[in-house]
N, C-alpha and C. Protein backbone atom coordinates (compact mmCIF):
# COMPACT_ATOMS: atom_id res chain seq x y z
N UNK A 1 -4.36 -2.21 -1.08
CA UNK A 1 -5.37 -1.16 -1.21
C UNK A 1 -4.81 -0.01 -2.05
N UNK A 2 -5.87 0.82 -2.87
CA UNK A 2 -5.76 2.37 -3.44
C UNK A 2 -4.56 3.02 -2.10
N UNK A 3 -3.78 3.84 -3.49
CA UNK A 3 -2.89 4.68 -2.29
C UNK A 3 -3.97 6.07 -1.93
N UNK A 4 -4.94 6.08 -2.00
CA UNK A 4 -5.62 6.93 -1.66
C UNK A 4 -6.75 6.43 -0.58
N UNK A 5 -7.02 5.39 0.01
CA UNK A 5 -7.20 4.68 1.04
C UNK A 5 -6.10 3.98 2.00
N UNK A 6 -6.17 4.52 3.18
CA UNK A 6 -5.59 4.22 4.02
C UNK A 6 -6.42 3.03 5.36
N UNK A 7 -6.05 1.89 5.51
CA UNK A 7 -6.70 0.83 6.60
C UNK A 7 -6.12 0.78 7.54
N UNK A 8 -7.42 1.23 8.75
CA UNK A 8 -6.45 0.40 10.48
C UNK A 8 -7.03 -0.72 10.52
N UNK A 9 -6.65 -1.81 11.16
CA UNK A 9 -7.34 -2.77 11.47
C UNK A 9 -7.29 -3.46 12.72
N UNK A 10 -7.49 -2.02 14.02
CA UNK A 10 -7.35 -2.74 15.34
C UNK A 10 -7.76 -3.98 16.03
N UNK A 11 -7.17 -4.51 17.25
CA UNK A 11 -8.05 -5.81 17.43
C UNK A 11 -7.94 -6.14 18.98
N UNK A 12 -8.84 -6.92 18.94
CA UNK A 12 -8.87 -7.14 20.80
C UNK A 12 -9.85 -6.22 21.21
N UNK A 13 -9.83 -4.90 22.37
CA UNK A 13 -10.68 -4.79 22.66
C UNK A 13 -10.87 -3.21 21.66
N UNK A 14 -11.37 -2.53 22.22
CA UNK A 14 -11.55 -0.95 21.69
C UNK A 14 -12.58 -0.14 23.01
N UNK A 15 -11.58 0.28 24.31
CA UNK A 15 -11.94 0.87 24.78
C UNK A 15 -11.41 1.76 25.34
N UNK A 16 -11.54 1.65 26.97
CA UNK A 16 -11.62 3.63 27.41
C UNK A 16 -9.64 2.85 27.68
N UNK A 17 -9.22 1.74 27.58
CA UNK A 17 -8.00 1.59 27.95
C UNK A 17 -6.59 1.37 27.04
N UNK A 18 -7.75 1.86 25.71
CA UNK A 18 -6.59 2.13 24.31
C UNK A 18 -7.35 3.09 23.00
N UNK A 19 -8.03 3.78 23.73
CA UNK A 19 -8.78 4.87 22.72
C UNK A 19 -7.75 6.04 22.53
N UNK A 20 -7.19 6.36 23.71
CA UNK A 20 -6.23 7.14 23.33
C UNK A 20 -4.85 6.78 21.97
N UNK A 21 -4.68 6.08 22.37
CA UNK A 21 -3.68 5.43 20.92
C UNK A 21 -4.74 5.42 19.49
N UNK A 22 -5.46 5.08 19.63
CA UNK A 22 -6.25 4.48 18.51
C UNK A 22 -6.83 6.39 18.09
N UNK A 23 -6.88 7.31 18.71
CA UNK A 23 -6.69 8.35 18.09
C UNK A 23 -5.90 9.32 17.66
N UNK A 24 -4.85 8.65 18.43
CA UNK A 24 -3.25 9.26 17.97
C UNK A 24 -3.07 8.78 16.91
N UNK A 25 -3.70 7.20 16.22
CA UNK A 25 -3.24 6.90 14.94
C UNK A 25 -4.32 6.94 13.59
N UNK A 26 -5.22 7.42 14.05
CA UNK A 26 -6.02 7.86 13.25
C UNK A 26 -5.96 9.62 12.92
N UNK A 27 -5.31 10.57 13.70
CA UNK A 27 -4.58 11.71 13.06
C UNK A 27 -3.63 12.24 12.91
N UNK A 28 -2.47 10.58 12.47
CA UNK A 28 -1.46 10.54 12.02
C UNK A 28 -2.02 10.32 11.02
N UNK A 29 -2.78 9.36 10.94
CA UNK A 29 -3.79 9.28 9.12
C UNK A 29 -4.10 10.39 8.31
N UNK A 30 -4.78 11.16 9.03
CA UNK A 30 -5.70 12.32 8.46
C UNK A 30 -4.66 13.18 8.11
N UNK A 31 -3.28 13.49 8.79
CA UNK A 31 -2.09 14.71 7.99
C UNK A 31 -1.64 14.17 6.65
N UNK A 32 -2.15 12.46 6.49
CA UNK A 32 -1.36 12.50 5.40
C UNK A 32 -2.89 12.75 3.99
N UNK A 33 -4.28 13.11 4.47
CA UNK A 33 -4.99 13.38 3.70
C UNK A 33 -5.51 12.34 2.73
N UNK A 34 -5.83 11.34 3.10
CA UNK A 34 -6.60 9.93 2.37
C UNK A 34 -8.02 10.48 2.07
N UNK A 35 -7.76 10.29 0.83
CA UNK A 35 -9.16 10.03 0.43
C UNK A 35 -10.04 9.44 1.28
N UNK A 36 -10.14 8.07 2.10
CA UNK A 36 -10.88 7.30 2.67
C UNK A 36 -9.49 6.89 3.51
N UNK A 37 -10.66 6.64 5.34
CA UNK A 37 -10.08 5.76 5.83
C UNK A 37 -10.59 5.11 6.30
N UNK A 38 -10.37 3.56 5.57
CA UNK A 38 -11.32 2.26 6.43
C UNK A 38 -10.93 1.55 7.78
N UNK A 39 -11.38 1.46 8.43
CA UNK A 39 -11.40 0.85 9.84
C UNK A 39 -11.73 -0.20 9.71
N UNK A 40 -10.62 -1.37 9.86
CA UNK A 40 -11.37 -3.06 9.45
C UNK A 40 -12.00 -3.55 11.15
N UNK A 41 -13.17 -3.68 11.53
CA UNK A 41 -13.11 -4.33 12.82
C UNK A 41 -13.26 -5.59 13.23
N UNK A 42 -13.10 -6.31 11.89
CA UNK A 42 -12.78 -7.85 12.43
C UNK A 42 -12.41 -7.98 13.57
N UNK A 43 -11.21 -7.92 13.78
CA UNK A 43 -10.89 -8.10 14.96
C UNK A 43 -10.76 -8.05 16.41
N UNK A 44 -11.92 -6.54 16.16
CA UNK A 44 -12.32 -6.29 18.09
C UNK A 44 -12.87 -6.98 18.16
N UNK A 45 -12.94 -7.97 19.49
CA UNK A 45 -13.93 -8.58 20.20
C UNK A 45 -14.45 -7.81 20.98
N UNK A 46 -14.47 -6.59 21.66
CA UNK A 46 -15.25 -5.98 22.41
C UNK A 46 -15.03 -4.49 22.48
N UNK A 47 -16.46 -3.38 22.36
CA UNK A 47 -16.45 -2.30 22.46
C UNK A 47 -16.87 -1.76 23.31
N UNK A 48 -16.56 -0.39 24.21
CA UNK A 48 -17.29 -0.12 24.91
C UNK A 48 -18.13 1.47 24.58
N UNK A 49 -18.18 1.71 25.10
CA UNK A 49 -18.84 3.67 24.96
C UNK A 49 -18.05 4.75 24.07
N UNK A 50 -16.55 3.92 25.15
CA UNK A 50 -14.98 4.77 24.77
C UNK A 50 -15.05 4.76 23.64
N UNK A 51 -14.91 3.08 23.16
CA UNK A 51 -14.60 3.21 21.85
C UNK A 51 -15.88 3.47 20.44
N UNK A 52 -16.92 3.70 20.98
CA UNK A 52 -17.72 4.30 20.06
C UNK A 52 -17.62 5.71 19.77
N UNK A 53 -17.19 6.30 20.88
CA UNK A 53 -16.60 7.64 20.71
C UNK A 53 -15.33 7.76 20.29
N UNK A 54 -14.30 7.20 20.21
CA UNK A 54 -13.04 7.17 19.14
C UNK A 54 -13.58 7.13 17.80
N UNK A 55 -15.00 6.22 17.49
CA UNK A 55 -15.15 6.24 16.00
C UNK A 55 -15.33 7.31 15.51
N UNK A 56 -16.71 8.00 16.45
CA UNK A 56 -17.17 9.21 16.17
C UNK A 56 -16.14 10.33 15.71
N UNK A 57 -15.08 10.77 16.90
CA UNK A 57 -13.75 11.40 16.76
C UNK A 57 -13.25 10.80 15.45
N UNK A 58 -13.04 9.94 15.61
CA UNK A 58 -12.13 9.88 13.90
C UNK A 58 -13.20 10.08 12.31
N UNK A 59 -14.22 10.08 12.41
CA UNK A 59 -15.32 10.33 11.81
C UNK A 59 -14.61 11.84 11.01
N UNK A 60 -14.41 12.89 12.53
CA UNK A 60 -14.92 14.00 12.88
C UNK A 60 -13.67 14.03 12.05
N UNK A 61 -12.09 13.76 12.56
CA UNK A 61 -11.43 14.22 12.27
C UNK A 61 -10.79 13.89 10.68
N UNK A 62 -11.63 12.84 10.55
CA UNK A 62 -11.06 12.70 8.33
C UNK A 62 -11.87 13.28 7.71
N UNK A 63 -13.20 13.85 8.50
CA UNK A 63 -13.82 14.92 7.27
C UNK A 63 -12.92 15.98 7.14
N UNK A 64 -12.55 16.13 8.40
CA UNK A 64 -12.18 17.79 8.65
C UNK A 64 -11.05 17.88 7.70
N UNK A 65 -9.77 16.29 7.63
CA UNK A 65 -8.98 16.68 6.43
C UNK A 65 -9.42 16.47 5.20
N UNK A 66 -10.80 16.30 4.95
CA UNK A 66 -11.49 16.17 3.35
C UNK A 66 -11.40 15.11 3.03
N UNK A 67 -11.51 13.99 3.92
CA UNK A 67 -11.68 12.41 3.80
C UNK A 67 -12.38 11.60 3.80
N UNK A 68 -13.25 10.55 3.39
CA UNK A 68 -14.32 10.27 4.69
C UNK A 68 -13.97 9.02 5.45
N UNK A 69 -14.60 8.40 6.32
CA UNK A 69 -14.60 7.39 6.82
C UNK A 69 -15.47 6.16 6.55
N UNK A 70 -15.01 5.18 6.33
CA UNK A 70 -16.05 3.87 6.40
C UNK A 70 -15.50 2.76 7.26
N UNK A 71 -16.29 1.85 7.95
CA UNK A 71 -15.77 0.82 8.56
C UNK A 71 -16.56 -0.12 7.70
N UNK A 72 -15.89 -0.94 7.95
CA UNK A 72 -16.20 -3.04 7.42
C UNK A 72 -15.56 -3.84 8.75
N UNK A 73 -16.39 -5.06 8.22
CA UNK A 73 -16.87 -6.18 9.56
C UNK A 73 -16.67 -6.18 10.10
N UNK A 74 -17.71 -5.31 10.95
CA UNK A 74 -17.89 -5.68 12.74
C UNK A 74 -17.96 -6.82 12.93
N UNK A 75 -17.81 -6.97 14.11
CA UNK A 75 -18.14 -8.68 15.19
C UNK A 75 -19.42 -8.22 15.06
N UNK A 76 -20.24 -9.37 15.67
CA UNK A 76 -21.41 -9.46 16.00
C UNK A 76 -21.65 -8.43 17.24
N UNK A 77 -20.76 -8.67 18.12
CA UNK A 77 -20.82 -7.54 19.71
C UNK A 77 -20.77 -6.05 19.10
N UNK A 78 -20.01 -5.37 17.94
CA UNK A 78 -20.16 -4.56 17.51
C UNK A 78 -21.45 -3.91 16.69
N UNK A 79 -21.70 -5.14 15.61
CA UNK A 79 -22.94 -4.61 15.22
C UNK A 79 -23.88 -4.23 16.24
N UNK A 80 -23.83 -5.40 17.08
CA UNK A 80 -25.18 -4.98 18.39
C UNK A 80 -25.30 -4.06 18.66
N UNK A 81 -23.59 -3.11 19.26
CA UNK A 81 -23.78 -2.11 19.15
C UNK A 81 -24.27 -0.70 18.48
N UNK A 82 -23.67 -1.02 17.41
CA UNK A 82 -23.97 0.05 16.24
C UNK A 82 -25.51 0.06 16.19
N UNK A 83 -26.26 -1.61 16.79
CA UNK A 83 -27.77 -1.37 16.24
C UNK A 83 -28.42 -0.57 17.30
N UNK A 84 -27.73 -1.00 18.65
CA UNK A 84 -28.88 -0.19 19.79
C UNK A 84 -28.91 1.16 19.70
N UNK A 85 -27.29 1.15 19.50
CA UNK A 85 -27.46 2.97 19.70
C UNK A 85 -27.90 3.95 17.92
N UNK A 86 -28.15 3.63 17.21
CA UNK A 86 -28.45 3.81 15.49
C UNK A 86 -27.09 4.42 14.97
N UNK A 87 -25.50 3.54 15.52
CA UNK A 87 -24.65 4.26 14.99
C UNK A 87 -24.94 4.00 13.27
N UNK A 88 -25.13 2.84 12.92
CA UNK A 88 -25.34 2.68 12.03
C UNK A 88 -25.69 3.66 11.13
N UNK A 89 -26.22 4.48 10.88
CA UNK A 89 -27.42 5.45 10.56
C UNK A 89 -25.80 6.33 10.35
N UNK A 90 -25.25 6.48 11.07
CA UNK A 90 -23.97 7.85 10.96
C UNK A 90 -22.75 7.06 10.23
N UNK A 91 -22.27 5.75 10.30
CA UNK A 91 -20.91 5.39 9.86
C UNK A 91 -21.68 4.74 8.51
N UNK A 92 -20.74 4.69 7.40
CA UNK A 92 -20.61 3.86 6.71
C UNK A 92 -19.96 2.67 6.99
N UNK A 93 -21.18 1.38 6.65
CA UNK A 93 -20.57 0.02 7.26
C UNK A 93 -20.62 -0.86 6.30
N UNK A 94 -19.43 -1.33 5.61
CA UNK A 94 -19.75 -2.47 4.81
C UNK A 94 -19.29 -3.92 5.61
N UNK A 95 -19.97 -5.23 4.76
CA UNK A 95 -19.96 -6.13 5.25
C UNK A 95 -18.56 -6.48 5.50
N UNK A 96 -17.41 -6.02 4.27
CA UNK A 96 -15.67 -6.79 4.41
C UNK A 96 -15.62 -5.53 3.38
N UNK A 97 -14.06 -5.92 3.44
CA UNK A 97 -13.19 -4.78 2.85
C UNK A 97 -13.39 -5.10 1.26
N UNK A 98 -13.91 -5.94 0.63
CA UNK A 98 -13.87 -6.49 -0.84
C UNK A 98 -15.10 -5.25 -1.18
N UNK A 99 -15.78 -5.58 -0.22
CA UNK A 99 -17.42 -4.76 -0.32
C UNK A 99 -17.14 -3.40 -0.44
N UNK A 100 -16.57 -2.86 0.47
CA UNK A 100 -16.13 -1.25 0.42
C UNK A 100 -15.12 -1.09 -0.82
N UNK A 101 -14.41 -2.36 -1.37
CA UNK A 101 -13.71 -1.68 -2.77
C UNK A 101 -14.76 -1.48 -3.52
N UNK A 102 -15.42 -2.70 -3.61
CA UNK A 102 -16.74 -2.82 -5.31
C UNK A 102 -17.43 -1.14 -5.24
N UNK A 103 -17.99 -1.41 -3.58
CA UNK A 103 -19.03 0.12 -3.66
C UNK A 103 -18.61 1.30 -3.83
N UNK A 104 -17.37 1.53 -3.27
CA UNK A 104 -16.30 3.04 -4.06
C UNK A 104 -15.76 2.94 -5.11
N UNK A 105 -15.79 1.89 -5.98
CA UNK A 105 -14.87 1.74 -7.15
C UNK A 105 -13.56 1.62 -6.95
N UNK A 106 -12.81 1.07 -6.18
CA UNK A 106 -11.62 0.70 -6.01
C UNK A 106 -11.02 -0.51 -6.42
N UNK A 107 -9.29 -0.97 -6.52
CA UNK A 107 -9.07 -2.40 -6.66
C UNK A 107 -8.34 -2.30 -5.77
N UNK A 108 -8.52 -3.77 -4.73
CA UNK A 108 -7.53 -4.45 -4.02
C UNK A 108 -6.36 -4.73 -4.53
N UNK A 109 -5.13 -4.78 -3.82
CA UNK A 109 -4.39 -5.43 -4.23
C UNK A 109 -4.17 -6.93 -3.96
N UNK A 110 -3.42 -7.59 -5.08
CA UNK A 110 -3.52 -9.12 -5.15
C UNK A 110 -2.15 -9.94 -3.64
């Protein structure tokens, strides 16, 4: 990735029993001032409340360092989520990380 994008790509679950970490390392992110930070969520299989509110929080906290946030591929259990509650509507969501390079103008690395 751009050294001006920074990626987490947690996995397993994302809730009230590792949200705390997962925001300790998302504003270790934000001091170092990324342009963008993508959140890959392939790999959660399951979210709960907690962790919709870690997104929000980290949302909150890469604007605040002049960053923004986008996530790419949810699970299916995630989108569900994002659809009931209209997170959708607030995060930027691309389908995979290829998608979020094309649409910001970025290159992957090989």
């Amino acid at each position: 990735m751009n050294p001006e994008v920074r990626v987490m790509q947690p996995s397993g679950r994302l809730d009230v029993t590792n949200v705390n970490q997962f925001r300790r390392e998302v504003t270790d992110i934000a001091l170092l001032k990324p342009k963008f930070l993508l959140i890959d969520l392939k790999d959660i299989s399951f979210m709960d409340s907690s962790g919709l509110g870690a997104l929000v929080a980290a949302l909150k906290t890469i604007r605040t360092a002049g960053g923004e946030l986008a996530l790419c591929s949810p699970s299916d259990q995630v989108q569900m989520l994002f659809d009931l509650t209209n997170m959708g509507t607030i995060f930027k969501v691309y389908p995979s990380r290829e998608e979020f390079a094309f649409r910001v103008g970025i290159k992957l690395k090989n």
